[in-house]
Protein backbone atom coordinates (compact mmCIF):
# COMPACT_ATOMS: atom_id res chain seq x y z
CA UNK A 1 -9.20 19.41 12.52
CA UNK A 2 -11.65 18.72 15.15
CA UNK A 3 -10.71 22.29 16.98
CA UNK A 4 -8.22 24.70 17.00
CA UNK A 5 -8.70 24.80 20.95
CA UNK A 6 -6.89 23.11 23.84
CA UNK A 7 -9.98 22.18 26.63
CA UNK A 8 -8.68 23.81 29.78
CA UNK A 9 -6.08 25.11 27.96
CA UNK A 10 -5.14 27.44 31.15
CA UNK A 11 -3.72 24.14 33.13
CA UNK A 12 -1.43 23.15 29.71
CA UNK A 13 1.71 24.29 28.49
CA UNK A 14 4.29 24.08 25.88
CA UNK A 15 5.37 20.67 27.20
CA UNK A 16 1.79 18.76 26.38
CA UNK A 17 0.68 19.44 22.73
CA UNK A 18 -3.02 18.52 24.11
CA UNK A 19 -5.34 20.25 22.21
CA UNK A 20 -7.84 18.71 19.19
CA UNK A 21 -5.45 19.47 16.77
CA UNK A 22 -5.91 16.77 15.22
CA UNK A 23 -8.01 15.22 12.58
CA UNK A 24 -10.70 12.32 13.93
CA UNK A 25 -12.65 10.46 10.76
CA UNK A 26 -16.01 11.11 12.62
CA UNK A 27 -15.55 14.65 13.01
CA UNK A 28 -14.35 15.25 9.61
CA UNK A 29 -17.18 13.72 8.06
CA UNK A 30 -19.81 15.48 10.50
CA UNK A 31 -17.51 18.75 9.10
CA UNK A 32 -17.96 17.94 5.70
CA UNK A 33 -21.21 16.33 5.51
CA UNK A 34 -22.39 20.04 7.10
CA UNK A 35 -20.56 22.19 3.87
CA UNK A 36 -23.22 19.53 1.89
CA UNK A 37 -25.89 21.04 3.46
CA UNK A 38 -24.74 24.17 2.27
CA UNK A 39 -24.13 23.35 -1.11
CA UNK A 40 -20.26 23.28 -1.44
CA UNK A 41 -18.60 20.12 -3.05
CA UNK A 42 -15.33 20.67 -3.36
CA UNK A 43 -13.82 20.42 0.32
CA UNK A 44 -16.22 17.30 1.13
CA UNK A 45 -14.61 15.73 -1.68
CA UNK A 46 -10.98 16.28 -0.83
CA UNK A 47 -11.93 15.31 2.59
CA UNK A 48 -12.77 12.13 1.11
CA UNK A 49 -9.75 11.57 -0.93
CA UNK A 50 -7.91 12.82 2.43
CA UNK A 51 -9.50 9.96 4.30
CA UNK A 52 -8.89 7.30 0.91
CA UNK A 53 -4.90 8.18 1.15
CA UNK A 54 -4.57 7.57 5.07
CA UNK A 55 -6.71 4.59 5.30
CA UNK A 56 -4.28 1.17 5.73
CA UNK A 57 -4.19 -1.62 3.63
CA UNK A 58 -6.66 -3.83 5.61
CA UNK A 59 -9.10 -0.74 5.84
CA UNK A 60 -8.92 0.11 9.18
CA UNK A 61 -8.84 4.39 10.13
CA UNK A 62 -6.57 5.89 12.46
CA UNK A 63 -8.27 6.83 15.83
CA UNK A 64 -7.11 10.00 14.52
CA UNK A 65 -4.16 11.67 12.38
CA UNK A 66 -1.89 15.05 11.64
CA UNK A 67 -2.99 16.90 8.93
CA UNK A 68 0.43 14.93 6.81
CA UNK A 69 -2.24 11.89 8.10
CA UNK A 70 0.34 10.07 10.46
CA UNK A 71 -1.53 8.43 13.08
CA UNK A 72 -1.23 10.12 16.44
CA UNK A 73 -3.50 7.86 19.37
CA UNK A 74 -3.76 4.33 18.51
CA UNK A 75 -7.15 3.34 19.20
CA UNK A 76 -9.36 1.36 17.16
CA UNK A 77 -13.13 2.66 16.25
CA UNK A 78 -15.18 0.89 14.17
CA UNK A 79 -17.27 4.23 13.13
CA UNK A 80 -14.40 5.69 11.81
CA UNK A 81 -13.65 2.93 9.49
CA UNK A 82 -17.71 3.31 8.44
CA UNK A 83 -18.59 7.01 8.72
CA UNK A 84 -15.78 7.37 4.98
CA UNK A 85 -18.47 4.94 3.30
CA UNK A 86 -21.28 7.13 4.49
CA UNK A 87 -19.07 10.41 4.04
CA UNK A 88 -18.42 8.53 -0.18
CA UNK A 89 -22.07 8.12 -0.69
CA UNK A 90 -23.16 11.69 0.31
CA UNK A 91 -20.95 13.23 -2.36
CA UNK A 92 -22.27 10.64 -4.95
CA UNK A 93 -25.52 11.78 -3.95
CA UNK A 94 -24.50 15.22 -4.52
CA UNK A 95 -23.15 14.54 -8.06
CA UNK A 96 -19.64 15.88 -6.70
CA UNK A 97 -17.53 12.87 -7.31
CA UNK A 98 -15.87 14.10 -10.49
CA UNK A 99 -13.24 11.58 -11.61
CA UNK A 100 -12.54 9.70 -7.80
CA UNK A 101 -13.46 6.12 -7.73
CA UNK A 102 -14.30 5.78 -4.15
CA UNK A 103 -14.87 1.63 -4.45
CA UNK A 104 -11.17 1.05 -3.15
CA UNK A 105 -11.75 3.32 0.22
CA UNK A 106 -15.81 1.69 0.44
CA UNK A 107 -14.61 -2.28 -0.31
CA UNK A 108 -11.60 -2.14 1.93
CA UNK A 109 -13.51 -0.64 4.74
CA UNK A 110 -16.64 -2.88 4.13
CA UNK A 111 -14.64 -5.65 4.46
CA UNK A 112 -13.07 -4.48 7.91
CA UNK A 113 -16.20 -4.24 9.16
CA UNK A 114 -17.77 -7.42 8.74
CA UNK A 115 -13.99 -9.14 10.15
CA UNK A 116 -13.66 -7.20 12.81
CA UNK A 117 -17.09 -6.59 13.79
CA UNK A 118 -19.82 -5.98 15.57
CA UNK A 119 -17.41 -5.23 18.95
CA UNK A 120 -16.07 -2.07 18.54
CA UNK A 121 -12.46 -1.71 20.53
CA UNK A 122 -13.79 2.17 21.68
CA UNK A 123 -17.48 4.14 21.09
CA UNK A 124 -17.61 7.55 19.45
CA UNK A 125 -16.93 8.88 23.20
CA UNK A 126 -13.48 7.09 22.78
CA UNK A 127 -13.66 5.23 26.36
CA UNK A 128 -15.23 2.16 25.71
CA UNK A 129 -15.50 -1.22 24.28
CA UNK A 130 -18.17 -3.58 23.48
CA UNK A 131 -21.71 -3.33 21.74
CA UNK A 132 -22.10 0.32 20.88
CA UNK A 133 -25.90 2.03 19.22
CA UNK A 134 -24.34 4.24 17.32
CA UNK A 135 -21.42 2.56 16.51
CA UNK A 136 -23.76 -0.38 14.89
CA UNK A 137 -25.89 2.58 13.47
CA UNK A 138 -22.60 3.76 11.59
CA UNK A 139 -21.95 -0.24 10.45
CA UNK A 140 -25.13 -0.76 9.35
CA UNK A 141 -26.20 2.26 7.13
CA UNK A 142 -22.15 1.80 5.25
CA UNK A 143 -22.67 -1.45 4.62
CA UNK A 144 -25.87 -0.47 3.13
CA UNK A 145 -23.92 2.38 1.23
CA UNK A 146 -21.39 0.22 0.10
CA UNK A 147 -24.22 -2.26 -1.21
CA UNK A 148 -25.47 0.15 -3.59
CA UNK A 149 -21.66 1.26 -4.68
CA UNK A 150 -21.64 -2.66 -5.22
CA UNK A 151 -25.08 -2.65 -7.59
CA UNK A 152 -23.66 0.25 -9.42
CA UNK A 153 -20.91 -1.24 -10.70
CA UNK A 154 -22.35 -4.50 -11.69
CA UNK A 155 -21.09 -6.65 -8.90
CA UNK A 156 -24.83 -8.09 -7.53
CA UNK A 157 -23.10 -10.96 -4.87
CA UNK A 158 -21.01 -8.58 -3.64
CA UNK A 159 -23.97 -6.00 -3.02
CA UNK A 160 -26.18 -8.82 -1.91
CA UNK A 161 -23.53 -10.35 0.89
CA UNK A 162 -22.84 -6.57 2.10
CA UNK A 163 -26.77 -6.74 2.46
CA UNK A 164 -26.98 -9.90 4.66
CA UNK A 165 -24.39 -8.74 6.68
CA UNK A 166 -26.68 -5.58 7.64
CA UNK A 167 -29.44 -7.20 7.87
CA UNK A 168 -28.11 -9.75 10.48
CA UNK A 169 -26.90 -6.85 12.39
CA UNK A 170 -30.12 -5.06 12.26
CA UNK A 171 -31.82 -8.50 13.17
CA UNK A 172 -29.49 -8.33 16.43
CA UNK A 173 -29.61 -4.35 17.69
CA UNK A 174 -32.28 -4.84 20.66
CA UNK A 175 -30.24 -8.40 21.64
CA UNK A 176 -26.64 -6.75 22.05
CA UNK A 177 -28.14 -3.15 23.18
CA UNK A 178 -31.47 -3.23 24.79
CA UNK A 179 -32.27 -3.79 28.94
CA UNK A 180 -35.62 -5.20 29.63
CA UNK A 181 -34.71 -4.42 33.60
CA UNK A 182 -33.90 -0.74 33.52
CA UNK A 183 -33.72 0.83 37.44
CA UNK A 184 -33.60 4.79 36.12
CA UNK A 185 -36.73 4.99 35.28
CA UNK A 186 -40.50 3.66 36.76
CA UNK A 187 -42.48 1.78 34.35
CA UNK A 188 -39.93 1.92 31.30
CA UNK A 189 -37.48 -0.90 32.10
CA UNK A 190 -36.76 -2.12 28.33
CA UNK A 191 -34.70 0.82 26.71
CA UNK A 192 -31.16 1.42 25.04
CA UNK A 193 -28.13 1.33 26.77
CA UNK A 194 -25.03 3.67 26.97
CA UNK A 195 -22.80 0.26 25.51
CA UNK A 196 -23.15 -3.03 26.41
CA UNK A 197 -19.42 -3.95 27.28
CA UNK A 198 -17.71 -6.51 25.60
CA UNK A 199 -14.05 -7.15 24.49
CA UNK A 200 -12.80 -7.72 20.85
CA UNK A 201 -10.07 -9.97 22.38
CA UNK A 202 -12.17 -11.89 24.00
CA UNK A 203 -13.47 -13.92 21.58
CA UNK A 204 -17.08 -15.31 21.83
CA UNK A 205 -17.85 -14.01 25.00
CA UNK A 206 -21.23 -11.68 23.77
CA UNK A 207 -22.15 -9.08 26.36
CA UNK A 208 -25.52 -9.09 28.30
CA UNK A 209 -27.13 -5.22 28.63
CA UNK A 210 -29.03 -7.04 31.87
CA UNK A 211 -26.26 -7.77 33.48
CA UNK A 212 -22.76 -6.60 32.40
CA UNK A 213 -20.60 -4.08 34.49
CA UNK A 214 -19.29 -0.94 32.56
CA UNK A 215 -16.18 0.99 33.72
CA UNK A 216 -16.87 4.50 33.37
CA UNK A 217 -13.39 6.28 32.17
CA UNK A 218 -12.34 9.32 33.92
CA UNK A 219 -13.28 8.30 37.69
CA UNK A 220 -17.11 7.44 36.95
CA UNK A 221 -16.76 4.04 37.98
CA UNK A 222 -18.29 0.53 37.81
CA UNK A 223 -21.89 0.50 37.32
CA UNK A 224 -24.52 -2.19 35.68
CA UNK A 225 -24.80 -1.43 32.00
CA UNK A 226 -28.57 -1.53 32.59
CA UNK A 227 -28.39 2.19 34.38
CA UNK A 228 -25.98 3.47 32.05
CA UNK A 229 -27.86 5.25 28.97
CA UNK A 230 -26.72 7.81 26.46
CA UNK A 231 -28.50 9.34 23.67
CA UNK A 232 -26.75 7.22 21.22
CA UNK A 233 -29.22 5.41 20.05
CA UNK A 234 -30.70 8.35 18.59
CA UNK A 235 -28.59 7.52 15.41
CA UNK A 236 -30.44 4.39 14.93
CA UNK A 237 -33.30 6.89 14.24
CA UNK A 238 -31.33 9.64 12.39
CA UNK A 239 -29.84 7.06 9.72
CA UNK A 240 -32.49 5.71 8.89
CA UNK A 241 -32.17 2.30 10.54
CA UNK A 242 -35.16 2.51 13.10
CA UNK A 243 -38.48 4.37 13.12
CA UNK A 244 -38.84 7.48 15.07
CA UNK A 245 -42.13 6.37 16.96
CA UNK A 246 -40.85 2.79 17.54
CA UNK A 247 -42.37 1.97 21.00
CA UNK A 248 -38.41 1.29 22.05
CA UNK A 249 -37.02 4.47 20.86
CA UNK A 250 -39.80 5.96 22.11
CA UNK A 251 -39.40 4.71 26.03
CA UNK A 252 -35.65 5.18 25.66
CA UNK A 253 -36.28 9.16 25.04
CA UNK A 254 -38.21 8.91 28.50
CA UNK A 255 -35.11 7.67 29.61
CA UNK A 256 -32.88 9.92 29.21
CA UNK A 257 -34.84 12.97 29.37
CA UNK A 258 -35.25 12.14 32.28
CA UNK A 259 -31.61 11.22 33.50
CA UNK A 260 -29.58 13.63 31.21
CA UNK A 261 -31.51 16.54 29.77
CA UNK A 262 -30.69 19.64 31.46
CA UNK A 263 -33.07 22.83 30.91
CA UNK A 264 -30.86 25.69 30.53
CA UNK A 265 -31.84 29.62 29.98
CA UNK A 266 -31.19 28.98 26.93
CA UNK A 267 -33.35 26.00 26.04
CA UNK A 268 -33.09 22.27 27.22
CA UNK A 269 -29.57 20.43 26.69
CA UNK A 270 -27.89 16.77 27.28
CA UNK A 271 -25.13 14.89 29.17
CA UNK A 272 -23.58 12.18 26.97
CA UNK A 273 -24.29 9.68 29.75
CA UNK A 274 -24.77 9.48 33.87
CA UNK A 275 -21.84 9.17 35.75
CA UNK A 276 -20.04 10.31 32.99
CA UNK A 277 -16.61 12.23 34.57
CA UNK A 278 -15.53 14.40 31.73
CA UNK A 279 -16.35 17.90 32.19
CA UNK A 280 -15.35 20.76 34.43
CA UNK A 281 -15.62 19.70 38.45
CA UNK A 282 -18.50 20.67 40.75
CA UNK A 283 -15.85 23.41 42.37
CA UNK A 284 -15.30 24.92 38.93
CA UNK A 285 -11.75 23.67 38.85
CA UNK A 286 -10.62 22.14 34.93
CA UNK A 287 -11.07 18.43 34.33
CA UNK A 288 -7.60 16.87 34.95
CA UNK A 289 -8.32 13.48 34.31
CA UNK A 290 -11.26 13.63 36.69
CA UNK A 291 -14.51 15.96 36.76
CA UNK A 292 -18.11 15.99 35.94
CA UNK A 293 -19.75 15.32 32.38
CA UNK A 294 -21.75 18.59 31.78
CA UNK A 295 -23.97 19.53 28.84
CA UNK A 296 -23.03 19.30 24.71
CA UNK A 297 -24.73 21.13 22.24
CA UNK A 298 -24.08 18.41 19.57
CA UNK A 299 -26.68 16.29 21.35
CA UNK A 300 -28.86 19.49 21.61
CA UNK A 301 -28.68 19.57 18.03
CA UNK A 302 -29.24 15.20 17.47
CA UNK A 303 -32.00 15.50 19.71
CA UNK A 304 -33.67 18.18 17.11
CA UNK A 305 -32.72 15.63 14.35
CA UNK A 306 -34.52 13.30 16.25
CA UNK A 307 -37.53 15.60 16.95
CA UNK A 308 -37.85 16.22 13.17
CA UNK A 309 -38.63 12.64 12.35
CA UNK A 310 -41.16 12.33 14.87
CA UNK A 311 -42.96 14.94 13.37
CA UNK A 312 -42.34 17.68 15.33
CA UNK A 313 -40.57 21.41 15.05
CA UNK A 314 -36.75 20.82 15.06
CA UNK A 315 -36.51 24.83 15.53
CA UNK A 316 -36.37 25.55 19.55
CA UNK A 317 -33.77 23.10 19.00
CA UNK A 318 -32.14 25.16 16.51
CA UNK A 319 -32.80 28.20 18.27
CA UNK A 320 -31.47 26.90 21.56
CA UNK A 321 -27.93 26.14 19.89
CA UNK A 322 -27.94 29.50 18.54
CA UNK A 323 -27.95 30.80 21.91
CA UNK A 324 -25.42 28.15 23.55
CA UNK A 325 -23.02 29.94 21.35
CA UNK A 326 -20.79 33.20 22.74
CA UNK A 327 -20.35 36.58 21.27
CA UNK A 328 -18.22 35.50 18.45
CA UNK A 329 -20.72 33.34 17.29
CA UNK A 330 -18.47 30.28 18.86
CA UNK A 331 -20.05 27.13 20.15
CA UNK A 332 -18.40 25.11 23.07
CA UNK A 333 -17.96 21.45 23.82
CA UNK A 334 -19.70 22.02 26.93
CA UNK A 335 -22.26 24.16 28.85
CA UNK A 336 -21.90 24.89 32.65
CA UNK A 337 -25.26 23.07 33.70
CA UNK A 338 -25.44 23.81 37.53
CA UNK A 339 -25.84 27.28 39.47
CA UNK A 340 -23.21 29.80 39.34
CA UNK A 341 -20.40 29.52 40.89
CA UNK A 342 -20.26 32.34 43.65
CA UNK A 343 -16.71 33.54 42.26
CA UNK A 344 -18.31 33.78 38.61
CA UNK A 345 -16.31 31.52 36.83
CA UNK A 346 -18.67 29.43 35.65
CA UNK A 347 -22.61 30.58 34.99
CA UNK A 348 -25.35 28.32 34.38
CA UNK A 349 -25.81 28.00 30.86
CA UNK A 350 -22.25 29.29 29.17
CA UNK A 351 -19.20 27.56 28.59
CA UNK A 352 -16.92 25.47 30.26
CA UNK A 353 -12.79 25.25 29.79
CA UNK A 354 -13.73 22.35 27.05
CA UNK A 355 -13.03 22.97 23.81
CA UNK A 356 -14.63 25.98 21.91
CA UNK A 357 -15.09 26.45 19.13
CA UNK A 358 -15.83 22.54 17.86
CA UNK A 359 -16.10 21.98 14.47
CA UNK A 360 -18.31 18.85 15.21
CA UNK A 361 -20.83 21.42 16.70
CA UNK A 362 -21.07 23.90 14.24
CA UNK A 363 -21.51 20.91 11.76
CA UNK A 364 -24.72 19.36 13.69
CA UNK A 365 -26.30 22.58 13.44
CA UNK A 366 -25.55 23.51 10.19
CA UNK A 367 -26.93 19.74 9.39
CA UNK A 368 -29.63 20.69 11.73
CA UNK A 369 -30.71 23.95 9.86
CA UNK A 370 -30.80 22.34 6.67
CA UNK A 371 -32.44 19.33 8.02
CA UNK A 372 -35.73 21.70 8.83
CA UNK A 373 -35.10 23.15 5.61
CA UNK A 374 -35.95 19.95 4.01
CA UNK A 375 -38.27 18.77 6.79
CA UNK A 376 -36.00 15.36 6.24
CA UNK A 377 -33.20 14.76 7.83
CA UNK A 378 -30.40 15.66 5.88
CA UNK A 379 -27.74 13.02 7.26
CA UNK A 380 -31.00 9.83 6.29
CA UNK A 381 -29.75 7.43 3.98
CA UNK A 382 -32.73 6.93 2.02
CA UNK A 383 -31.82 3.26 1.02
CA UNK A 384 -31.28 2.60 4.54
CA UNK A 385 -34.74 3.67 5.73
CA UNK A 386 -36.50 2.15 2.93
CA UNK A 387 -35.20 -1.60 3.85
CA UNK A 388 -35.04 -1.10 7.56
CA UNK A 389 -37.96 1.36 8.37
CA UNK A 390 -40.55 1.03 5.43
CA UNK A 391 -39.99 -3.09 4.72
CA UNK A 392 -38.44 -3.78 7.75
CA UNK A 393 -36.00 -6.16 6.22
CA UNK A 394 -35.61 -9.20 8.31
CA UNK A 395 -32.20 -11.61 8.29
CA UNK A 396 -32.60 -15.17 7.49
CA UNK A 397 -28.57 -15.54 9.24
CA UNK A 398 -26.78 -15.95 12.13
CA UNK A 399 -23.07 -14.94 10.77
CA UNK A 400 -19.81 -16.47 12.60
CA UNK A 401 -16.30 -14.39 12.17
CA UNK A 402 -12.82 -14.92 14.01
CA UNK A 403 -13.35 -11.78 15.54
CA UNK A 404 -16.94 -12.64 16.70
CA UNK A 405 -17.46 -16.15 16.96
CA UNK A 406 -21.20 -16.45 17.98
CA UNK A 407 -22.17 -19.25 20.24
CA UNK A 408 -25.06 -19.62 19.47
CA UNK A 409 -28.00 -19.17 16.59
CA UNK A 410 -31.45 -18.97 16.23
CA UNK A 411 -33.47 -21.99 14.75
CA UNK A 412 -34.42 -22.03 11.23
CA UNK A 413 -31.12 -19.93 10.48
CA UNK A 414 -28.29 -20.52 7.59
CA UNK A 415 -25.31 -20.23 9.48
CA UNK A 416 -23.30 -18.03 7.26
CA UNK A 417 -19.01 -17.99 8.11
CA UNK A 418 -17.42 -15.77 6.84
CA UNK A 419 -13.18 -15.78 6.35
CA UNK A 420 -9.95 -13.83 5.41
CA UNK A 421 -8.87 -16.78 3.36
CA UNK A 422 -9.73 -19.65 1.13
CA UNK A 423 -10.59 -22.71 2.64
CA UNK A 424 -12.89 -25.73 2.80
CA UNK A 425 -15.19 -26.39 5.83
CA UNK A 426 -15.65 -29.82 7.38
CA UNK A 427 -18.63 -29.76 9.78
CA UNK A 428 -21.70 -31.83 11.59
CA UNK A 429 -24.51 -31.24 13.16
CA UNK A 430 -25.31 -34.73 14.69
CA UNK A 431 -22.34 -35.44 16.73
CA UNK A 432 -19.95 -35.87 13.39
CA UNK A 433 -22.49 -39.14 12.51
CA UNK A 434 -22.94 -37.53 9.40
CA UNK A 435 -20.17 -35.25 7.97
CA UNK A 436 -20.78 -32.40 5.41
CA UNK A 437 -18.12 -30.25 3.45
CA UNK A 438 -18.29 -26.58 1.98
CA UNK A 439 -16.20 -25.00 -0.09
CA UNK A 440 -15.88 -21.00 0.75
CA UNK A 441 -16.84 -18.86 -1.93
CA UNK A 442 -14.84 -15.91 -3.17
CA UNK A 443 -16.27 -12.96 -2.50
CA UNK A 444 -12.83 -11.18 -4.46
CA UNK A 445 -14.34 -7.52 -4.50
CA UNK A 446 -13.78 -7.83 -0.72
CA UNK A 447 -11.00 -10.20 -0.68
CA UNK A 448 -12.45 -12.30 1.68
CA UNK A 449 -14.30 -15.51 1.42
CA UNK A 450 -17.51 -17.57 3.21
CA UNK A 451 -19.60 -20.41 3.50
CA UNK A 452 -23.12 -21.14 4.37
CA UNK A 453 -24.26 -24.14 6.52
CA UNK A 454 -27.48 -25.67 5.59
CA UNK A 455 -29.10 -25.70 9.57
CA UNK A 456 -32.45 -24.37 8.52
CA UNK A 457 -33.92 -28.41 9.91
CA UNK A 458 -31.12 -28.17 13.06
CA UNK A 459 -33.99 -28.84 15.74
CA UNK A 460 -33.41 -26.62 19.09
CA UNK A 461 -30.42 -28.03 20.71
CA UNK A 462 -28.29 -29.28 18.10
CA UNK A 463 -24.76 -28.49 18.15
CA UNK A 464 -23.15 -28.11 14.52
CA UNK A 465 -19.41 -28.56 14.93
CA UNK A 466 -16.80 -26.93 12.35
CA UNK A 467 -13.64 -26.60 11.20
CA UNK A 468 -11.53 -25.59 8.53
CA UNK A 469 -8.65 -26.43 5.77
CA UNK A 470 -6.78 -23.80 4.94
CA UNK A 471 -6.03 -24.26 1.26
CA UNK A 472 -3.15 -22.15 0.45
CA UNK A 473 -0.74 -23.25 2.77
CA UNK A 474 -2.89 -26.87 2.59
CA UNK A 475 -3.57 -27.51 6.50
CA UNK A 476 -6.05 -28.29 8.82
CA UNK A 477 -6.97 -25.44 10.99
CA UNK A 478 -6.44 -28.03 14.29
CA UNK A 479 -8.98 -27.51 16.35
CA UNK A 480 -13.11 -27.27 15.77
CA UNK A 481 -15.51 -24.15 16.82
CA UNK A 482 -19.54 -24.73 17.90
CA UNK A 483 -22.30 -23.03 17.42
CA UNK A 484 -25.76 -24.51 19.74
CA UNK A 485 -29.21 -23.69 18.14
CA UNK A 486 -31.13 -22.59 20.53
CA UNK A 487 -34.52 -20.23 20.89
CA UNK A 488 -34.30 -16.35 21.79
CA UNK A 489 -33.97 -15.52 25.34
């Protein structure tokens, strides 16, 4: 379970079960990744069979679950459906897998992914939608994962169209998540953003990081996506998906150090994000729907990660966490980060009424401590860095889903559409004067099918037109889709 505390338990009672008693995907596998670090197999792997038997049909994860695993809130987060894969290829890398296949859990989730995909319906924060760091960070490095689940058992297409997939999303991080006109700080206007907002039901309207509006949940407010920034991105960095010292990383640190880091007694700490409103209020009175994001040790603990491959000593960072914790060796959601209070309830530097302790915290510096054990961080996924960081692994794709039906593609691209069911595509680029036809291919590990369109000679401007007949219940789909070639902004 993600804690056995109730945040500001003192303004609950019998009548609201509140609480984190419940089991979220993402914490589970930060919990059980952690017990890797220190050796033991045998929970991560019934956490993994856990998450196998509660995982529907179409390979979607509950937001989160009761311990039976019936779903409790019904939210939809497209890291939990990735962080299993991740969580699946640790323990193989451990040698702990014993007799569990894991392909059925990996496949049906892999598959989710690139349907539903990029848009995630919430973040890892749970408040918002659209085009999420860390939630592509998650995507990418499973799909990877799941690509080499693929090669080991034989199945080469299946490993190489996980692969393109990836790479397309890689290709397309800094378009969905990067501002070049960044107000927070002078001289460093191209960095990450918190989330670039976008809806999954609103289908192919992409966001823009320049100039979007994000709703902050919990009485932040509207504010332009540009000035909203997080340290999410730092997963790009600790999976393996983008270089520590990239230039854009790099600036993006500035960023947020500079907005969010808080320098406590005990060593420096981070807000999750400006304006953010979850957290105990300026008066010291509990968060009751309202309040003021304070400090987390979890992203005292990712920024070490990150510090560790940049080359420097993860171990203030270590040292700091140590020291966020209380008496009982306990570490809090959240750190009081302003003066004290004159009535002492809350001093600069110790807990809040969040939750305490949180599993998820203990795990990142547990992760953490093994991490500058190694001097590598222990959460990488080696194949992931390799193609990403060392090769940097271009796409050659644009790729068009239901759920994400892009607009537009880059010239010189193979459009790539991919489907939930058989069919034959009809489609033109010239204005239907000449008229081409694919047939999808089965891509059955996945149970899902796709097609490539020839466009690499589509000069700048051309519109291709599609459509499609479904063959199983033989009919035309009834209406066509576009996609304009056209050069980066």
């Amino acid at each position: 379970m993600a804690s056995l505390s109730i945040p500001w338990g003192e303004t609950k009672d019998d009548s609201d079960r509140g609480g984190y008693h419940l089991v979220w995907a993402r914490d589970m596998v930060q919990t059980a990744t952690a017990l890797l670090a220190c050796g033991r197999t045998e929970s991560p792997l019934r956490a993994l069979i856990w998450l196998a038997c509660i995982q529907e049909a179409d390979g979607r994860m509950p937001q989160n679950s009761s311990l039976s695993g019936k779903p409790f809130w019904t939210g939809l987060q497209l890291d939990e459906v990735a962080v299993p894969i991740l969580l699946a290829w640790r323990v193989r890398r451990a040698n702990a897998l014993r007799q569990f296949d894991p392909w059925i859990l990996i496949s049906r989730a892999a598959a989710f992914l690139i349907l539903h995909g990029p848009v995630t319906a919430q973040e890892r924060w749970e408040e918002n939608s659209g085009y999420s760091p860390s939630t592509l960070a998650a995507i990418i490095a499973s799909l990877v994962c799941a690509a080499e689940f693929a090669r080991e058992r034989k199945d080469v297409m299946t490993a190489n169209f996980l692969l393109a997939y990836a790479d397309w999303l890689s290709s397309r991080l800094e378009a969905w998540t990067v501002t070049d006109c960044g107000e927070l700080l002078p001289g460093k206007p191209r960095h990450y953003v918190r989330i670039t907002p976008a809806s999954p039901s609103s289908a192919g309207v992409m966001g823009d990081p320049n100039t979007a509006t994000i709703p902050i949940a919990n009485g932040g407010g509207d504010h332009p996506a540009r000035n909203v920034v997080g340290g999410d991105f730092l997963q790009l960095v600790r999976l393996g998906i983008r270089a520590a010292d990239d230039p854009l990383v790099v600036d993006s640190v500035a960023v947020i150090d500079h907005v969010l880091k808080r320098d406590l007694p005990q060593g420096p700490c981070w807000r999750r994000y400006n304006h953010d409103g979850y957290g105990q209020k300026d008066d010291g009175g509990a968060f009751d729907g309202t309040g003021v994001g304070r400090s987390w040790p979890i992203l005292t603990g990712e920024r070490g990660h990150y510090e560790l491959a940049a080359g420097s000593d993860p171990k203030p960072f270590i040292a700091a966490m140590e020291k966020f914790a209380n008496a009982g060796g306990m570490l809090p959601e959240q750190l009081w980060d302003a003066a004290d209070l004159p009535d002492g309830r809350m001093k600069l530097g110790k807990p809040t009424g969040s939750a305490m302790p949180l599993c998820w915290a203990h795990a990142e510096y547990i992760s953490l401590v093994r991490s500058a054990h190694d001097s590598v961080g222990f959460d990488r996924i080696e194949p992931v860095f390799q193609r990403y960081v060392a090769k940097r692994t271009k796409s050659p794709h644009e790729i068009w889903t239901f759920c994400h039906p892009i607009r537009q593609a880059l010239p010189g691209k193979i459009l790539r559409v991919a489907i939930a069911a058989d069919a034959a595509i009809t489609w033109s680029a010239d204005g239907w004067t000449t008229v081409n036809h694919a047939d999808a291919v089965e891509m059955s590990a996945l149970k899902l099918w796709f097609a490539d369109l020839t466009t690499k000679n589509c000069a700048t401007g051309a519109v291709i037109e599609f459509t499609f007949f479904w063959k199983e219940v033989r009919r035309w789909e009834g209406r066509n889709y576009s996609v304009v070639v056209r050069g980066p902004k």
